[in-house]
Protein backbone atom coordinates (compact mmCIF):
# COMPACT_ATOMS: atom_id res chain seq x y z
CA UNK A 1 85.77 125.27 124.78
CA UNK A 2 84.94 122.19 122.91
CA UNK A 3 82.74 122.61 119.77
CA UNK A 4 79.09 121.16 119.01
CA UNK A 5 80.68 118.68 116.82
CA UNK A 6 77.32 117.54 114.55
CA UNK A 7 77.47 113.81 113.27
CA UNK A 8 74.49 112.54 112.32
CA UNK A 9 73.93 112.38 108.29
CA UNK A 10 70.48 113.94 107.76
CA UNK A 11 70.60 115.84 110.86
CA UNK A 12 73.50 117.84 109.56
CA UNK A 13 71.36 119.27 106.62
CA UNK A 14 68.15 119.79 108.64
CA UNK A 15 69.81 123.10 110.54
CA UNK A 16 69.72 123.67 114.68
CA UNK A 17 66.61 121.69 115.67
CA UNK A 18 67.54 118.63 113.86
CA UNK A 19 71.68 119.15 114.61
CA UNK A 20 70.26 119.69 118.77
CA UNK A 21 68.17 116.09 118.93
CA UNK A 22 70.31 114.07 116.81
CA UNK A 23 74.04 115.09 117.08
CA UNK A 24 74.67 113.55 120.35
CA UNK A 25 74.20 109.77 119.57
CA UNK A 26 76.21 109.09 116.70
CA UNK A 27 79.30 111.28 118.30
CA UNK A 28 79.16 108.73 121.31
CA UNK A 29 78.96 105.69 118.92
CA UNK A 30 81.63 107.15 117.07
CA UNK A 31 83.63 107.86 120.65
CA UNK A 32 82.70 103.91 121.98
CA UNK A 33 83.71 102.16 118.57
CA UNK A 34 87.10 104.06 118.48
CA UNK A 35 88.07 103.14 122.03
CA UNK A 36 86.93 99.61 122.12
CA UNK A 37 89.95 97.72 121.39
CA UNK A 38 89.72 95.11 118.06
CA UNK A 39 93.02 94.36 116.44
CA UNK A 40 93.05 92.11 112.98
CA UNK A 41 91.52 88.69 114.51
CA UNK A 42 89.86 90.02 117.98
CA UNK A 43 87.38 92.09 116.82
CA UNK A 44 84.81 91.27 119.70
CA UNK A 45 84.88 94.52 121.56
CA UNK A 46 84.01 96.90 118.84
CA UNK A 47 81.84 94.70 116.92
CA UNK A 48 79.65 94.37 119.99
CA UNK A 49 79.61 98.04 119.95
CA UNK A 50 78.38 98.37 116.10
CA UNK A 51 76.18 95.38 116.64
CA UNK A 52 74.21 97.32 119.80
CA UNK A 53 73.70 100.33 118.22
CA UNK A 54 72.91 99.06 114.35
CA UNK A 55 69.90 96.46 115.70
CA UNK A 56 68.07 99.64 116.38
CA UNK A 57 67.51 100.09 112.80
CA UNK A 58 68.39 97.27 110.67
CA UNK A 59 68.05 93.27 111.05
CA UNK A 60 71.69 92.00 112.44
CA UNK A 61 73.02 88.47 111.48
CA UNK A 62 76.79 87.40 112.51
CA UNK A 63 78.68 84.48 110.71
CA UNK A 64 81.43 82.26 112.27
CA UNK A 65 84.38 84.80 111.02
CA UNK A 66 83.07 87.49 112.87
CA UNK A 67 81.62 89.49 110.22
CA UNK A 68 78.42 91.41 111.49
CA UNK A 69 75.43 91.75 109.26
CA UNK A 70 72.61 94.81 109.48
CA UNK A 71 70.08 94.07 106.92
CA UNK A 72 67.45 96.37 105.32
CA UNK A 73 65.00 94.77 102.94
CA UNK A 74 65.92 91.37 103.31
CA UNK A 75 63.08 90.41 100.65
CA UNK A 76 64.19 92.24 97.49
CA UNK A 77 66.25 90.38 95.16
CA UNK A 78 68.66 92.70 94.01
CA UNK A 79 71.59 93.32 96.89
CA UNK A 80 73.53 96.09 98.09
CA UNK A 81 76.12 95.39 100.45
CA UNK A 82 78.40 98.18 102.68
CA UNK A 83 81.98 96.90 103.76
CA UNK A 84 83.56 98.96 106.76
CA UNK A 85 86.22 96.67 108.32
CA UNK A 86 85.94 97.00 111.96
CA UNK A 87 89.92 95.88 112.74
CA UNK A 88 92.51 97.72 113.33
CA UNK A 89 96.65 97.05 113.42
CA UNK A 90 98.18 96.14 116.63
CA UNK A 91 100.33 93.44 118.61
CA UNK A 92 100.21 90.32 120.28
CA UNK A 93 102.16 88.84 123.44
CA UNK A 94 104.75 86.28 121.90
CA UNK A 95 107.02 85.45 124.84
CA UNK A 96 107.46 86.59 128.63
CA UNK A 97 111.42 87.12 130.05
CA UNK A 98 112.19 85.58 133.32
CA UNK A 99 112.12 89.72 134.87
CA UNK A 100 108.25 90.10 133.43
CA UNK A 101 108.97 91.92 129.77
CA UNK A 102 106.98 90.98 127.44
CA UNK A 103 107.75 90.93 123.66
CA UNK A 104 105.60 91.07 121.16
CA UNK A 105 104.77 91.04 117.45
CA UNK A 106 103.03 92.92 115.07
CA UNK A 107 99.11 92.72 113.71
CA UNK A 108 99.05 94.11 110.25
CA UNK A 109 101.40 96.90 108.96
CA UNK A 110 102.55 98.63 111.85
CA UNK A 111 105.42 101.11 111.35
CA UNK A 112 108.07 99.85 114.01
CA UNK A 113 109.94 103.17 113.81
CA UNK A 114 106.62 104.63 115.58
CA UNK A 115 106.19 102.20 118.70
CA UNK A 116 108.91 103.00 121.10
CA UNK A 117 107.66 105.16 124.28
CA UNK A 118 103.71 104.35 123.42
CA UNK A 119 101.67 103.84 125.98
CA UNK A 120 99.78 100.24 125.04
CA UNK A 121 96.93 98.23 126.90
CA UNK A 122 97.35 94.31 126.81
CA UNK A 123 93.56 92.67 126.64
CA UNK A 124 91.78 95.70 127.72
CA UNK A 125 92.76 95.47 130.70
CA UNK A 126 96.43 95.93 131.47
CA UNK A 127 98.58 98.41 130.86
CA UNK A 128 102.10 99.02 129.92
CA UNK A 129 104.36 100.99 128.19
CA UNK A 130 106.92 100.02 124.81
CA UNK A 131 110.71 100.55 125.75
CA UNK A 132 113.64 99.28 123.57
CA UNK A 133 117.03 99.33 123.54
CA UNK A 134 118.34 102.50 124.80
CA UNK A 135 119.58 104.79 121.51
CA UNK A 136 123.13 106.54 123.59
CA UNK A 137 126.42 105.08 123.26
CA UNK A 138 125.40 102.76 120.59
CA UNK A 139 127.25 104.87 117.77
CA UNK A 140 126.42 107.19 114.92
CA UNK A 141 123.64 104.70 113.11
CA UNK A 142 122.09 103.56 116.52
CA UNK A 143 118.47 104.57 115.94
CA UNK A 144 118.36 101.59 113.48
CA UNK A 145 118.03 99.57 116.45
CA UNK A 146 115.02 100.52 117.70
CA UNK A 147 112.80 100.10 114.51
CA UNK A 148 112.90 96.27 115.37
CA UNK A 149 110.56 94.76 117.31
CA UNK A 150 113.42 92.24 118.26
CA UNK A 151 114.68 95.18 120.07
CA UNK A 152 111.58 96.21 121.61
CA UNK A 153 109.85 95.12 124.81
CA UNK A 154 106.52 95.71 127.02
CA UNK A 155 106.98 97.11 130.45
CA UNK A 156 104.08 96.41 132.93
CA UNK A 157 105.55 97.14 135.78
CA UNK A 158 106.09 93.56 137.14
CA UNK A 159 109.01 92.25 138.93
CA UNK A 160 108.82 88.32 137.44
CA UNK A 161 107.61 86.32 134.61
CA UNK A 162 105.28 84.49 137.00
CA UNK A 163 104.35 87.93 137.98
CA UNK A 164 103.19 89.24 134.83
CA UNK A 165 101.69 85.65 133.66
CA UNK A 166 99.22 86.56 136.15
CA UNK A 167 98.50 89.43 134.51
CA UNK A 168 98.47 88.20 131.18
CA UNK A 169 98.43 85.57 128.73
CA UNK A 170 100.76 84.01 125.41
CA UNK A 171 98.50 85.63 122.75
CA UNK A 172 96.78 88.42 123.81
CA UNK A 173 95.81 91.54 121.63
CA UNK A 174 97.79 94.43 122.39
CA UNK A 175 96.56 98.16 120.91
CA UNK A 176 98.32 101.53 121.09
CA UNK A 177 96.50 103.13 124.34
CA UNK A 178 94.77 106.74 122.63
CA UNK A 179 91.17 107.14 123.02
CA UNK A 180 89.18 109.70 121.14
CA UNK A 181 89.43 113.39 121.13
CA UNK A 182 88.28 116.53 119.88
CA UNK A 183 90.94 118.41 118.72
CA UNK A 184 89.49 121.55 117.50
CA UNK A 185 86.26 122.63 114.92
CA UNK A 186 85.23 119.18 113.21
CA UNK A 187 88.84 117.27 113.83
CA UNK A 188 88.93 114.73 115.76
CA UNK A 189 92.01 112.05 116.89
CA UNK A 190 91.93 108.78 118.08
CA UNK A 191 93.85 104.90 117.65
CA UNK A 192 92.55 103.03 114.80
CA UNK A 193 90.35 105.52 112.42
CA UNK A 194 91.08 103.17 109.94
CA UNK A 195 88.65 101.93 109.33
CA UNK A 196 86.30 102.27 112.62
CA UNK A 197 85.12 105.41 110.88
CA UNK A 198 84.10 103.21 107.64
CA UNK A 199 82.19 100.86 109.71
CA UNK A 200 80.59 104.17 111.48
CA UNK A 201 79.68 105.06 108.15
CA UNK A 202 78.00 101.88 106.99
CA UNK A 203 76.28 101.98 110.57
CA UNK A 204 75.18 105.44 109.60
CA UNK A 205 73.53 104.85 105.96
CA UNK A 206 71.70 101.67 107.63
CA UNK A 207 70.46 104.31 109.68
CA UNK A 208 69.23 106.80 107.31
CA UNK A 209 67.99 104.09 104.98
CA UNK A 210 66.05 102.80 107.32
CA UNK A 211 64.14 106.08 107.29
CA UNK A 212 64.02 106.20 103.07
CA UNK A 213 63.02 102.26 102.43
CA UNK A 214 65.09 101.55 99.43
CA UNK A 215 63.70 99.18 96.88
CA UNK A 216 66.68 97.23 97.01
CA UNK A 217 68.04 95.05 99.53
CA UNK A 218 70.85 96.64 101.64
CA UNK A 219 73.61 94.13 103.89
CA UNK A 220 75.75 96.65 106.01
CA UNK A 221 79.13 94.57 106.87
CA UNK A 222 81.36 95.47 109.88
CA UNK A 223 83.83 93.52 107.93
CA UNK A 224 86.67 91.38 110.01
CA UNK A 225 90.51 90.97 109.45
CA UNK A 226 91.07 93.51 106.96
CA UNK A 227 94.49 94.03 107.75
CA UNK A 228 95.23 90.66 107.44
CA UNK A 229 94.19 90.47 103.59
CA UNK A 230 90.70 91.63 103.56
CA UNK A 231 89.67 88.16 104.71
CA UNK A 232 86.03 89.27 106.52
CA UNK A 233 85.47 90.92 102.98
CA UNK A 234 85.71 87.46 100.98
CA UNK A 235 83.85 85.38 103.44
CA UNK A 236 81.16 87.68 103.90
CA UNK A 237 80.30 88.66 100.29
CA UNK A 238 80.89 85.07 99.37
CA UNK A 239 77.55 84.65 101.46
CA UNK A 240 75.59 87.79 100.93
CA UNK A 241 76.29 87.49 97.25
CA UNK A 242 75.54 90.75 96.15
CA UNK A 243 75.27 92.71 92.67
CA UNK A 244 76.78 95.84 94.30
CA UNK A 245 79.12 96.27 96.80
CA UNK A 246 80.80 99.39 98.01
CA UNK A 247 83.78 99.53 100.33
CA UNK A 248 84.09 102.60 102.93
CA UNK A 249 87.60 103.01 103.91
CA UNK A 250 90.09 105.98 104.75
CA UNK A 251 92.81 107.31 102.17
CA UNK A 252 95.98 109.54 102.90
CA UNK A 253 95.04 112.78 103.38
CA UNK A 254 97.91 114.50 101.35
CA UNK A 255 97.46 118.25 102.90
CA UNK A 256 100.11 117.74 104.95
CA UNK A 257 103.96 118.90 104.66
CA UNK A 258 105.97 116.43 102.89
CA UNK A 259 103.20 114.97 101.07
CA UNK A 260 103.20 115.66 96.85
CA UNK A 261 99.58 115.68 96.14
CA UNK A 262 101.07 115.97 92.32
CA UNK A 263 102.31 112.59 92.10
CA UNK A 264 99.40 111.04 95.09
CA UNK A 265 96.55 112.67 94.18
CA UNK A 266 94.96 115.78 95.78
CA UNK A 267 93.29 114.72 98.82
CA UNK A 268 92.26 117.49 101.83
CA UNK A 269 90.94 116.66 105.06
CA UNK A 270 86.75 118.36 105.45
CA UNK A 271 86.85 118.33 101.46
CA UNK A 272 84.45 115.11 101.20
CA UNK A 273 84.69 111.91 100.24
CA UNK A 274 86.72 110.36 98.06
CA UNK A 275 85.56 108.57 95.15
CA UNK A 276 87.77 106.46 93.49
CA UNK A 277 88.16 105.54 89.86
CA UNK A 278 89.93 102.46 87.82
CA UNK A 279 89.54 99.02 87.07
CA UNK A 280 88.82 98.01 91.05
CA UNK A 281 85.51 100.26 90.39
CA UNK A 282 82.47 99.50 88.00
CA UNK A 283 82.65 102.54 85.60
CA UNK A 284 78.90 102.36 85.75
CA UNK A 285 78.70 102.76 89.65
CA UNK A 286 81.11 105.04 89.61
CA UNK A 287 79.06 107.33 87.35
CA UNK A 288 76.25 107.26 89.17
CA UNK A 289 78.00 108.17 92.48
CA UNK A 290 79.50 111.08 91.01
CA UNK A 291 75.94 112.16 89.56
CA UNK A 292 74.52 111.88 93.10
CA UNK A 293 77.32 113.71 94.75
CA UNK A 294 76.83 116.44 92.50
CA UNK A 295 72.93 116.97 92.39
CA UNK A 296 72.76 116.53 95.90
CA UNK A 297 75.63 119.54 96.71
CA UNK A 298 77.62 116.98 98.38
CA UNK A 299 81.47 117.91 98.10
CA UNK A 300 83.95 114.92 97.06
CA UNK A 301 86.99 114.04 95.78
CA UNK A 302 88.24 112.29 93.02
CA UNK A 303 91.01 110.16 93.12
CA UNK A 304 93.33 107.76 90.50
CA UNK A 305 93.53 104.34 91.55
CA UNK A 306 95.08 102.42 88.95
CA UNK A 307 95.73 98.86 90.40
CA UNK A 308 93.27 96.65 92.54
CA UNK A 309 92.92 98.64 95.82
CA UNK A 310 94.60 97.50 99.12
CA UNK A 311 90.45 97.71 100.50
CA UNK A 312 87.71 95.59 101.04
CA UNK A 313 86.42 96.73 97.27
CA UNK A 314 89.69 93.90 95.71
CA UNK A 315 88.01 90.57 97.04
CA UNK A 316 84.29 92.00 96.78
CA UNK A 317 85.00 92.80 93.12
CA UNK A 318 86.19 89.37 92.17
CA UNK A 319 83.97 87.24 94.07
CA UNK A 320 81.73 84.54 93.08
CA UNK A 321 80.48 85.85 89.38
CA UNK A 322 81.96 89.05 89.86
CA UNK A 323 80.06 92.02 91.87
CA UNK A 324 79.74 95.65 90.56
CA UNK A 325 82.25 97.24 92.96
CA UNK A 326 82.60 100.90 94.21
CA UNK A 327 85.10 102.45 96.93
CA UNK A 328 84.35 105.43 98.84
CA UNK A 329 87.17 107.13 101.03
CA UNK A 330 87.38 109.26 104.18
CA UNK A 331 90.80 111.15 104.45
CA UNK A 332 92.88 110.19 107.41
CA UNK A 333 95.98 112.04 108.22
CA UNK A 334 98.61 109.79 110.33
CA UNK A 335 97.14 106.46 108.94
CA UNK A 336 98.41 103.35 110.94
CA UNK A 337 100.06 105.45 113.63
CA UNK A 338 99.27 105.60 117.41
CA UNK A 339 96.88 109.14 116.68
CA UNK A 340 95.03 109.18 113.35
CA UNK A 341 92.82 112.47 112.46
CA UNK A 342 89.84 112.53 110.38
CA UNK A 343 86.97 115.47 110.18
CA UNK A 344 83.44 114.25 110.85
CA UNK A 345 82.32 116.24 108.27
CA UNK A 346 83.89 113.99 105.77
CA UNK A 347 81.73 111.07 108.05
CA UNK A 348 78.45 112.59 107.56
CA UNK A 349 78.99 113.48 103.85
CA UNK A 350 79.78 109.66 103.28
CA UNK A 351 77.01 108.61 104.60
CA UNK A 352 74.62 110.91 103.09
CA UNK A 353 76.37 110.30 99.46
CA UNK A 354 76.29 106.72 99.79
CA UNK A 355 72.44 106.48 100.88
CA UNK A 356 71.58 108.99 98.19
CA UNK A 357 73.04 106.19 95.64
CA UNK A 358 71.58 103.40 96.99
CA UNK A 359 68.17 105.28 97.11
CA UNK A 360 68.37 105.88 93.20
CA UNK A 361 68.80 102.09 92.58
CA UNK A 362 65.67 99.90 91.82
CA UNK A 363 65.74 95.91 90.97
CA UNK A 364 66.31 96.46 87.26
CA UNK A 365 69.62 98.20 87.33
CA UNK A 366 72.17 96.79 85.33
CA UNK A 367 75.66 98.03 85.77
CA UNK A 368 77.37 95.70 83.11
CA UNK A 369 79.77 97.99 81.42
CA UNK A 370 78.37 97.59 77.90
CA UNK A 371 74.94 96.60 78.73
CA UNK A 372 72.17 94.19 76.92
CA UNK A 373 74.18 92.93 74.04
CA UNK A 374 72.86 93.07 71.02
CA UNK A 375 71.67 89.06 68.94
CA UNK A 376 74.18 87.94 67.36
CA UNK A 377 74.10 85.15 64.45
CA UNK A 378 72.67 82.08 65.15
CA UNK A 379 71.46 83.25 68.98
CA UNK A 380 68.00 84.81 69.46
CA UNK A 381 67.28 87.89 72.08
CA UNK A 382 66.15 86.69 75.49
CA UNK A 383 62.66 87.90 76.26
């Protein structure tokens, strides 16, 4: 029997009543965004899908990259703004053999020694499986030929190029074909976790700010082409222009076999989110985050990151004048494979920490690292 899987941020501290009326929604969000198809570049199906449900409770505004906007408090003049990138890695059709195969090539960092034998879906709408070069009588080193994508090929069943060029096109998106499960308690599995459950998130503290009316304004991004070099992230902070930004993205869950937590940091899956700490984060923010995780019995993680993050949280940092930057992480085993598994326990306690920050923040924070400074000769204080 399937459990009552709860998702829902308030709802899931509110007990039965509140877990009964509420739980329901955000699980088939959650369900929708993960099967609605949006490798780096054609985003369109899942960012109709955030951009539905999110007008409910926030203002939505959409810019020519793609990037989708909710919008809480539009009027203040300090700015918050939430980056979930709503891509995920996949293919694209490059070329179509005279029998009907189609090759293809890879969106983002996909791991070519996982694609053989997957079951894909070309444009939503057709569907086909990955073969490749056949591994027997090829010698003692002949899996090294199938983790090439030169050796790898799309089987939709058709009998002719013309054949499948009615089918489909030069150029269209191709994504592994795994929808969303339950696997068992609070663990679900799906295709392209990272980071549909960040942009869930961000969905999710629109939501429940909504309900709190911060005194700040708040710009929730369903951020585009993140796997292509955080590109959505730099065009759409560029025009929100925000003092603080905080990226939502998954991190290797490292409670798995074969992963040294000693030497990648101690990350468990249902443990909470992960707060990260070095120079990509505003020691400031960071502070405060780990204040409000603690005072409000939230359970987190902490976690090293000592270089500029491969996340939305890089370009936001270093944009325009600068923007006090803060990245919050869901755990994701399997990251960038065909089945990634996260708990949605980790989703609602990222969406309750994060709107518990943003609630403490009024128009005259200042997150500078060393503050006012002090006169110095010759200058006089501003009033």
């Amino acid at each position: 029997m399937r459990p009552n899987l709860v998702l829902g941020g308030d709802a899931a501290a509110q007990g039965p009543a509140a877990r009964k009326s509420e739980s329901g929604e955000p699980l088939l969000f959650l369900k929708n965004l993960i099967n609605a198809p949006s490798p780096s570049g054609y985003e369109e199906p899942a960012a109709r899908v955030w951009m539905e449900r999110t007008r409910r409770f926030a203002t939505i505004r959409t810019d020519v990259h793609g990037n989708v906007i909710g919008i809480i408090n539009p009027a203040a003049r300090l700015k918050v703004m939430l980056a979930g990138h709503i891509d995920e890695i996949g293919y694209q059709v490059k070329s179509v053999d005279p029998s009907g195969f189609l090759y293809i090539w890879p969106i983002g960092g996909v791991d070519p020694g996982l694609v053989p034998g997957q079951r894909v879906m070309i444009n939503n709408k057709v569907l086909g499986v990955v073969g490749h070069r056949p591994s027997y009588g090829q010698g003692a080193t002949s899996y090294s030929w199938i983790a090439a994508f030169s050796n790898m090929w799309i089987d939709i069943g058709a009998t002719s190029k013309a054949e499948a060029l009615s089918l489909v096109n030069i150029g269209d998106p191709v994504v592994n074909a795994a929808g969303f499960e339950v696997l068992r308690g609070s663990r679900v599995i799906g295709r392209g976790f990272d980071d549909r459950v960040g942009s869930f998130a961000v969905s999710e503290c629109l939501r429940l700010l909504s309900q709190k009316k911060p005194a700040v304004g708040v710009y929730g991004v369903a951020t585009v082409q993140e796997e292509l070099g955080l590109r959505g992230a730099r065009t759409s902070t560029f025009g929100i222009d925000p003092a603080i930004g905080i990226a939502i993205d998954v991190t290797h869950s490292t409670d798995v076999p074969g992963r040294d937590a000693w030497l990648s940091g101690e990350v468990k899956l249902g443990a909470g989110p992960v707060i990260a700490r070095g120079p990509n984060v505003n020691h400031r923010l960071f502070a405060l985050i780990l204040k409000t995780a603690k005072e409000e019995g939230i359970p987190h993680q902490v976690v090293a990151e000592p270089w500029p993050t491969g996340t939305d949280a890089n370009v936001m940092q270093i944009t325009r004048a600068g923007v006090a930057t803060a990245l919050i992480s869901i755990p994701n085993r399997y990251m960038h494979s065909s089945v990634e598994m996260v708990d949605v326990e980790d989703l609602n306690n990222v969406a309750r920490l994060v709107s518990a920050v943003i609630s403490r923040l009024g128009e005259g924070v200042d997150l500078r690292p060393y503050g006012e400074p002090e006169a110095g000769v010759g200058e006089q204080r501003r009033e």
